[in-house]
C-alpha atoms as a PDB file:
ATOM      1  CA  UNK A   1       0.000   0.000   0.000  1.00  0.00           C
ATOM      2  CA  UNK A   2       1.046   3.664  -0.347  1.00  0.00           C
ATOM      3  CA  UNK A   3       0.822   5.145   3.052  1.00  0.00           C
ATOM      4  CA  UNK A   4       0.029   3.288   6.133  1.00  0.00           C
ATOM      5  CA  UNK A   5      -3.232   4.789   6.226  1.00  0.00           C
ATOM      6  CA  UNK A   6      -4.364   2.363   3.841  1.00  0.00           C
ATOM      7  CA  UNK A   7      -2.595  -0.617   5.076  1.00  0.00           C
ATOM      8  CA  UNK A   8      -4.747  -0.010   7.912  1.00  0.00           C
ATOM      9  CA  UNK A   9      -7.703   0.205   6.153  1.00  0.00           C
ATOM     10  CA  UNK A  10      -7.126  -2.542   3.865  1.00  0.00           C
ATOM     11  CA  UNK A  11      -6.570  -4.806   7.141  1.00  0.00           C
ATOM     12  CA  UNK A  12      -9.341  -3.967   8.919  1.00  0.00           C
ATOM     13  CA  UNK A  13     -11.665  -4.737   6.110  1.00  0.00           C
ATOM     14  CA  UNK A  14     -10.174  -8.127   5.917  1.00  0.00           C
ATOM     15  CA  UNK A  15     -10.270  -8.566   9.724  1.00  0.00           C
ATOM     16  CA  UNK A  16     -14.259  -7.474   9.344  1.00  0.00           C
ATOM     17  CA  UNK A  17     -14.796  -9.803   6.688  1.00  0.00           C
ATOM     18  CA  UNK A  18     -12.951 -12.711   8.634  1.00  0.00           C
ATOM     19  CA  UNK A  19     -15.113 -12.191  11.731  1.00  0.00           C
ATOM     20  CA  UNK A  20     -17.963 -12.474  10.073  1.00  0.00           C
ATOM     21  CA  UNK A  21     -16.395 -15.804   8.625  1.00  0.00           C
ATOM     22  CA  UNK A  22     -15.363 -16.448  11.788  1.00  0.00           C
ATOM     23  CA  UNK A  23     -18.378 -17.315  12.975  1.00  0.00           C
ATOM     24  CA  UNK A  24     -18.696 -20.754  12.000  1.00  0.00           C
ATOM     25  CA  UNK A  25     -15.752 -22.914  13.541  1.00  0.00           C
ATOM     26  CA  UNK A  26     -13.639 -24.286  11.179  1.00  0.00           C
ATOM     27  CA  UNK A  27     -12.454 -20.932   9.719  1.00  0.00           C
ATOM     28  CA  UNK A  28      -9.756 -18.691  10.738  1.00  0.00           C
ATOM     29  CA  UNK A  29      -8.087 -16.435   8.384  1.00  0.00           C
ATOM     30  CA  UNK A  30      -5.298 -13.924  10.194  1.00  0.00           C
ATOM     31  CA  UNK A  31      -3.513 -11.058   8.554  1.00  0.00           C
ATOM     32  CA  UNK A  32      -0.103  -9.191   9.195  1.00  0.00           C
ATOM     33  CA  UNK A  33       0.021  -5.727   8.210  1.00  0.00           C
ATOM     34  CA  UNK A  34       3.126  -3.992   7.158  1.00  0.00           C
ATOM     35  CA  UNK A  35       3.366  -0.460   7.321  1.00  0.00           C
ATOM     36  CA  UNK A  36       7.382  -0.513   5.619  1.00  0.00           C
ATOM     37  CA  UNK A  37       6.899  -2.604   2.712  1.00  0.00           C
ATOM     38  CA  UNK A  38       4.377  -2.222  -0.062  1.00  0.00           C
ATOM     39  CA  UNK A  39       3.074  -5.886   0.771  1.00  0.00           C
ATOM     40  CA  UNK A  40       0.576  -7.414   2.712  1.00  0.00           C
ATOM     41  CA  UNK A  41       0.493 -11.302   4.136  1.00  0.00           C
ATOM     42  CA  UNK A  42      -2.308 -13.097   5.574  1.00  0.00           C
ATOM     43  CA  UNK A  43      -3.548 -16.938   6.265  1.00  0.00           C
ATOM     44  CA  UNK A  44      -6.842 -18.364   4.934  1.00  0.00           C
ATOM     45  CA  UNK A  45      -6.940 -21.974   7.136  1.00  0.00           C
ATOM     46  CA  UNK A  46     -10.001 -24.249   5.689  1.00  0.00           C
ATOM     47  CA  UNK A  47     -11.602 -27.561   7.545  1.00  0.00           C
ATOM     48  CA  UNK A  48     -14.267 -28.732   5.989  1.00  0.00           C
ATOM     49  CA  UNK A  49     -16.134 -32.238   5.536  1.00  0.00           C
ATOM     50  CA  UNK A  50     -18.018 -32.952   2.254  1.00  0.00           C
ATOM     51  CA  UNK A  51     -20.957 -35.751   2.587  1.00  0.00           C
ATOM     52  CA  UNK A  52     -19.825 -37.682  -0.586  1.00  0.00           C
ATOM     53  CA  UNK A  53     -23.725 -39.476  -0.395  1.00  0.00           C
ATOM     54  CA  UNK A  54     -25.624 -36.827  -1.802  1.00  0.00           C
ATOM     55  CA  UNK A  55     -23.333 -36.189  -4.908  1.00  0.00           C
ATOM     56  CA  UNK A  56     -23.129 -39.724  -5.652  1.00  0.00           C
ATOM     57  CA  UNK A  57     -27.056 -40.063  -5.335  1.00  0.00           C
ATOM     58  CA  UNK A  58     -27.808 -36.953  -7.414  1.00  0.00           C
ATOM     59  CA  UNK A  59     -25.193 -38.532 -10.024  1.00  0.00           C
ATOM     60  CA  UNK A  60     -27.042 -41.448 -10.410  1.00  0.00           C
ATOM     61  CA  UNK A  61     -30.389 -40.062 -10.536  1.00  0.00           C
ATOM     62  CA  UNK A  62     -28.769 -37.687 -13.707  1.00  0.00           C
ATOM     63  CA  UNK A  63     -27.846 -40.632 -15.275  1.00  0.00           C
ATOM     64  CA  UNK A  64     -31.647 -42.107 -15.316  1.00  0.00           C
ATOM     65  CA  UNK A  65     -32.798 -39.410 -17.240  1.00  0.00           C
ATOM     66  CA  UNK A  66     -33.858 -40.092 -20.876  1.00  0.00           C
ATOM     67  CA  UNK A  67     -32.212 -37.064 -22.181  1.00  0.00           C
ATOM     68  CA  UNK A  68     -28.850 -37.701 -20.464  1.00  0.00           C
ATOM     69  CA  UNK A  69     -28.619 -41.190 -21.475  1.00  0.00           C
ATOM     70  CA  UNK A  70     -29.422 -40.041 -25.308  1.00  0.00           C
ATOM     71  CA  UNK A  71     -26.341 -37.751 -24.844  1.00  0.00           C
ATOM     72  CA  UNK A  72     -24.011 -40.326 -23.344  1.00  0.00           C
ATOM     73  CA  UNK A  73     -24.580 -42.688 -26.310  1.00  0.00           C
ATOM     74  CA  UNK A  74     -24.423 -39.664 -29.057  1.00  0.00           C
ATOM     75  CA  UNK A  75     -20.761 -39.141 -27.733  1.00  0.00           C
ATOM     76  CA  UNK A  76     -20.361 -42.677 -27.346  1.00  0.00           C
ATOM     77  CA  UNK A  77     -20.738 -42.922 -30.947  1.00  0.00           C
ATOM     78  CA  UNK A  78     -18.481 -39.659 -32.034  1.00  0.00           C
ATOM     79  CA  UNK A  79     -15.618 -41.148 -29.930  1.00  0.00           C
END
């Protein structure tokens, strides 16, 4: 940033943003200002679980429909 007005600025939007994020466990994002180098650093930590059921049953469904099935065998036959 130019001046260290707008480091400042620039941080606490992101520290805003990440307590609003914040609010559900598994996130925590942190970020280091520096007011003597034109640079900012910050950490964006993720946990997250993905219920592999749901995609795997809408997948399947997909694959019953008429139209998709039509489609598969269409580039079936181009390949």
């Amino acid at each position: 940033m130019e001046s260290p007005v707008d480091t400042a600025t620039q941080v606490g939007y992101m520290w805003a943003a990440a307590s609003l994020l914040n609010l559900s466990q598994p996130v925590h994002i942190s970020a280091q200002p520096s007011f003597f180098n034109p640079r900012m650093d910050g950490e964006l930590f993720l946990d997250f679980k993905i219920r592999m059921i749901r995609p795997i049953f809408a997948v399947l469904k997909l694959l019953t429909k008429k139209p998709v099935l039509k489609l598969l065998w269409e580039l079936r036959r181009y390949r």
